[in-house]
C-alpha atoms as a PDB file:
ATOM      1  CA  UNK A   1       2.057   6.110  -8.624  1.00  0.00           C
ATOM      2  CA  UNK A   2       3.260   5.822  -5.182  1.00  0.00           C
ATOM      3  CA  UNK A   3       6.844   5.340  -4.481  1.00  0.00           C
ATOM      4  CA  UNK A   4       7.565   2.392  -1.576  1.00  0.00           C
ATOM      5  CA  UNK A   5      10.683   4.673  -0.863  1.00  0.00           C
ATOM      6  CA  UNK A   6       8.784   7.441   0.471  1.00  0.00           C
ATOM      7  CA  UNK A   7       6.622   5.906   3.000  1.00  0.00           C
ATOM      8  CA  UNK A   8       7.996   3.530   6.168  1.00  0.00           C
ATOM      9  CA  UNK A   9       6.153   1.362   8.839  1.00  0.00           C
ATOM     10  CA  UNK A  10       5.100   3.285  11.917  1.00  0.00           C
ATOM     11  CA  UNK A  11       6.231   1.797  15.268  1.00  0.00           C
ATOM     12  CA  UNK A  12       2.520   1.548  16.377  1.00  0.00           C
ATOM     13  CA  UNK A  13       1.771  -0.317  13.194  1.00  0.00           C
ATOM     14  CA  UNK A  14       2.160  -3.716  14.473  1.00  0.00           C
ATOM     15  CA  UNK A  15       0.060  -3.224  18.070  1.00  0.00           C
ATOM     16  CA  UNK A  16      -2.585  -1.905  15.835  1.00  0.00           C
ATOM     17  CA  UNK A  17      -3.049  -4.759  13.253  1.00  0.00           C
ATOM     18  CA  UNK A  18      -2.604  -6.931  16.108  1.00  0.00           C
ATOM     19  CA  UNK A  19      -6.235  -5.665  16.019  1.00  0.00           C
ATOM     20  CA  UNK A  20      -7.469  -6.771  13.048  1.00  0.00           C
ATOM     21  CA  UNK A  21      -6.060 -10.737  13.699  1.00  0.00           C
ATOM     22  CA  UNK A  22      -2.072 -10.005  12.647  1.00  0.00           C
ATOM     23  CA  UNK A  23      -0.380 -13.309  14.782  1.00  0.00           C
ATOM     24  CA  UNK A  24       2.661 -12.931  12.230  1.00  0.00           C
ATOM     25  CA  UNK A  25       5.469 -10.217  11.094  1.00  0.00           C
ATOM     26  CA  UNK A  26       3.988 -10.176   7.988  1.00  0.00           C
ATOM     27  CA  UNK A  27       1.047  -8.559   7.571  1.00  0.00           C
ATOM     28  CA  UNK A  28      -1.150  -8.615   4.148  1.00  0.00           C
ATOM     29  CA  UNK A  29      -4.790  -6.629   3.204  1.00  0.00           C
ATOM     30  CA  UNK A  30      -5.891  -6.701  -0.097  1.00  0.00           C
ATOM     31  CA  UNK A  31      -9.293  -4.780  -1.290  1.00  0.00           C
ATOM     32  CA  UNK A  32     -10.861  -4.090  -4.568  1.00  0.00           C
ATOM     33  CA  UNK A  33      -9.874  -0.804  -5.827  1.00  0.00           C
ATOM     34  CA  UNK A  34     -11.803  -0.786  -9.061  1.00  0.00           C
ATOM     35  CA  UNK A  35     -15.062  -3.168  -9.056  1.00  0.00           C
ATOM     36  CA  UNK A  36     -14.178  -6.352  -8.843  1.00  0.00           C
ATOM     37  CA  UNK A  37     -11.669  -5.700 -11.874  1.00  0.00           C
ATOM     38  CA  UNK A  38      -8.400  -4.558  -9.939  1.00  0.00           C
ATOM     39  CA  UNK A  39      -7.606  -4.788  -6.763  1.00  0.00           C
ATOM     40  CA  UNK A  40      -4.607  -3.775  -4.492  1.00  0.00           C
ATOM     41  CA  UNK A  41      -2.579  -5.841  -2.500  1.00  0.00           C
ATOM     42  CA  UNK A  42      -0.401  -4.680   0.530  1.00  0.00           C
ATOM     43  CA  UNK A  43       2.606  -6.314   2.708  1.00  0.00           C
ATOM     44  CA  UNK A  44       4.416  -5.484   5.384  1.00  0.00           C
ATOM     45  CA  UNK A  45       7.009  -7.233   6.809  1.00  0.00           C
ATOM     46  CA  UNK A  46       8.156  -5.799  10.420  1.00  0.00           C
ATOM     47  CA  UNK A  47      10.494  -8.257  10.985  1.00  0.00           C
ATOM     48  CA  UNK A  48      12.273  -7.025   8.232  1.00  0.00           C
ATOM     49  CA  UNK A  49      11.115  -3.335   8.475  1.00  0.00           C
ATOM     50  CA  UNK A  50       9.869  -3.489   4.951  1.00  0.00           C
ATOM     51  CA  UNK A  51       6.486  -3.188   3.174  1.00  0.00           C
ATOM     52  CA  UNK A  52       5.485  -3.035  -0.470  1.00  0.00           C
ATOM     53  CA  UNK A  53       2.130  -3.103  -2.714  1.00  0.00           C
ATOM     54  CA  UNK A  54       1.231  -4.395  -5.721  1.00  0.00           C
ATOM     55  CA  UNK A  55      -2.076  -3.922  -7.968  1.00  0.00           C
ATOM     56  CA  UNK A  56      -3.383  -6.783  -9.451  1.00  0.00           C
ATOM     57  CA  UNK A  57      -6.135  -7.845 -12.209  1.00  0.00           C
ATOM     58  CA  UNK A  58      -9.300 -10.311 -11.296  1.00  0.00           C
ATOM     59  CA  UNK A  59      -6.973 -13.130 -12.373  1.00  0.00           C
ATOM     60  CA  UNK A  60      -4.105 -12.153 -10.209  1.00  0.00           C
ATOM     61  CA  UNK A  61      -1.174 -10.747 -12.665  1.00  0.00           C
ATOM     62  CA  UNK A  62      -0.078  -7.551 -12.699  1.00  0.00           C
ATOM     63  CA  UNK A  63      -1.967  -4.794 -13.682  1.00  0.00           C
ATOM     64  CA  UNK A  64      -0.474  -2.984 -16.597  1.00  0.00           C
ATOM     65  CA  UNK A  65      -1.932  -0.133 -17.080  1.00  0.00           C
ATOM     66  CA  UNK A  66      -1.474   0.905 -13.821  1.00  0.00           C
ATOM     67  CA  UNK A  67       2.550   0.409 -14.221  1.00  0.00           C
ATOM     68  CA  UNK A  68       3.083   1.573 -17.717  1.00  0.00           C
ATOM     69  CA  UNK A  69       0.995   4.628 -18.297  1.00  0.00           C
ATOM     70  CA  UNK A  70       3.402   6.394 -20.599  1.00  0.00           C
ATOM     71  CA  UNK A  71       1.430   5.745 -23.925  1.00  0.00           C
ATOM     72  CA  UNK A  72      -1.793   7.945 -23.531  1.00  0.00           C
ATOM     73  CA  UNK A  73      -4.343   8.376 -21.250  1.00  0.00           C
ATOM     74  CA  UNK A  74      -6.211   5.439 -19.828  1.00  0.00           C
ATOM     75  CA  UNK A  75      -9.415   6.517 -17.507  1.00  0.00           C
ATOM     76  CA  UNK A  76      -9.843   2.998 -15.821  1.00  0.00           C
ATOM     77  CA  UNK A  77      -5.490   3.432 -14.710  1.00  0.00           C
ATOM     78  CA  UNK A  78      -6.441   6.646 -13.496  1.00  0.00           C
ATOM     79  CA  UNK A  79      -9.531   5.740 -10.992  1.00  0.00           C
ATOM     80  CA  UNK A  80      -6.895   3.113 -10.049  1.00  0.00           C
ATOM     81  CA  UNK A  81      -3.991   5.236  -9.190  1.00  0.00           C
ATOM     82  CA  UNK A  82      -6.288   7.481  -6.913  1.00  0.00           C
ATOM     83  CA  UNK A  83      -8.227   4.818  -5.405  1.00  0.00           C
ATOM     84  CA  UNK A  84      -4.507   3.376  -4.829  1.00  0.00           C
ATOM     85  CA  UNK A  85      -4.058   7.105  -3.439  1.00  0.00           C
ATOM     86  CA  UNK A  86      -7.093   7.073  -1.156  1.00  0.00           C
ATOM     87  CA  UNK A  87      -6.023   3.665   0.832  1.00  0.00           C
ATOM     88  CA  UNK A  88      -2.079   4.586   1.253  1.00  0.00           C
ATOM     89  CA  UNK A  89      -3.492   8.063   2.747  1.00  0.00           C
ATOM     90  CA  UNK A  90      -5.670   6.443   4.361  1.00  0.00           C
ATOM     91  CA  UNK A  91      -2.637   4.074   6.370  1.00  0.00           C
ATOM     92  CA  UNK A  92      -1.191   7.241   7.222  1.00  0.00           C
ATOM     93  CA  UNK A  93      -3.759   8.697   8.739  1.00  0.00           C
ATOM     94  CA  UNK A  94      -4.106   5.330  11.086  1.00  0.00           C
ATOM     95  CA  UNK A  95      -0.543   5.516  11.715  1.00  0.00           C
ATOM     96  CA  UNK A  96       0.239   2.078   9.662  1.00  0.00           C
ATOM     97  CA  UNK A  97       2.398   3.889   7.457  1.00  0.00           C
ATOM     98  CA  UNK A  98       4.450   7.294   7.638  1.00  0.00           C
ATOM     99  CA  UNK A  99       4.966   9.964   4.579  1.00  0.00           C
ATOM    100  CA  UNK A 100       8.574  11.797   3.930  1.00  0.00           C
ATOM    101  CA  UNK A 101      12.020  11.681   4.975  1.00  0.00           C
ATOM    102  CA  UNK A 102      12.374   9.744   8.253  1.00  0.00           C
ATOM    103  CA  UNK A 103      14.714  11.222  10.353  1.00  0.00           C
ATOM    104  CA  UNK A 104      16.081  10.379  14.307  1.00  0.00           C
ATOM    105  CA  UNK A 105      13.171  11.858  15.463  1.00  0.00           C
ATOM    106  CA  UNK A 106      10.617  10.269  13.722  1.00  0.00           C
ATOM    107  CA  UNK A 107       7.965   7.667  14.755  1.00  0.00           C
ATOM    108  CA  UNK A 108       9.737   4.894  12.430  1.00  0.00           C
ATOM    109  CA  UNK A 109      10.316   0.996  13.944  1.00  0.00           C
END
């Protein structure tokens, strides 16, 4: 599961989803991570320098499974948490979000 903790918004985040349409501070994508079952939601805020994500069923509540995977193995939570994997590397790699320990030197807002 990805920790919110270890990632921040990259300072070229905002001129880039200016883009896609962003005319706010808060910016939101959501996409279908697992048919059209479960699907992932995420915000950021930059006037507030914050961003979070949440995965959601096909009737909008949590998804469970995806949160609470301590009792046994559960294949569909799995394909989740990768796919979930996939689209947070995936916002690195575009400079949206940045991995690790943010230092001085770093490319943070």
């Amino acid at each position: 599961m990805i920790k919110v903790e270890d990632y921040q918004i990259h300072k070229s985040a905002h001129d880039k989803l200016n883009k896609f349409g962003l005319h706010d501070n808060v910016y939101k994508y959501r996409q279908w991570i697992y048919r059209n079952l479960v699907q992932l939601e995420v915000y950021i805020d930059f006037e507030n320098h914050e961003w979070c994500y949440q995965v959601l069923d096909n009737h909008g509540e949590l998804y469970s499974a995806y949160y609470d995977n301590e009792y046994g193995r559960n294949e569909v939570a799995e394909k989740v948490s990768k796919n979930v994997d996939k689209i947070i590397d995936k916002m690195v790699k575009n400079k949206i979000l940045i991995k690790g320990e943010i230092n001085e030197k770093s490319s943070r807002i």
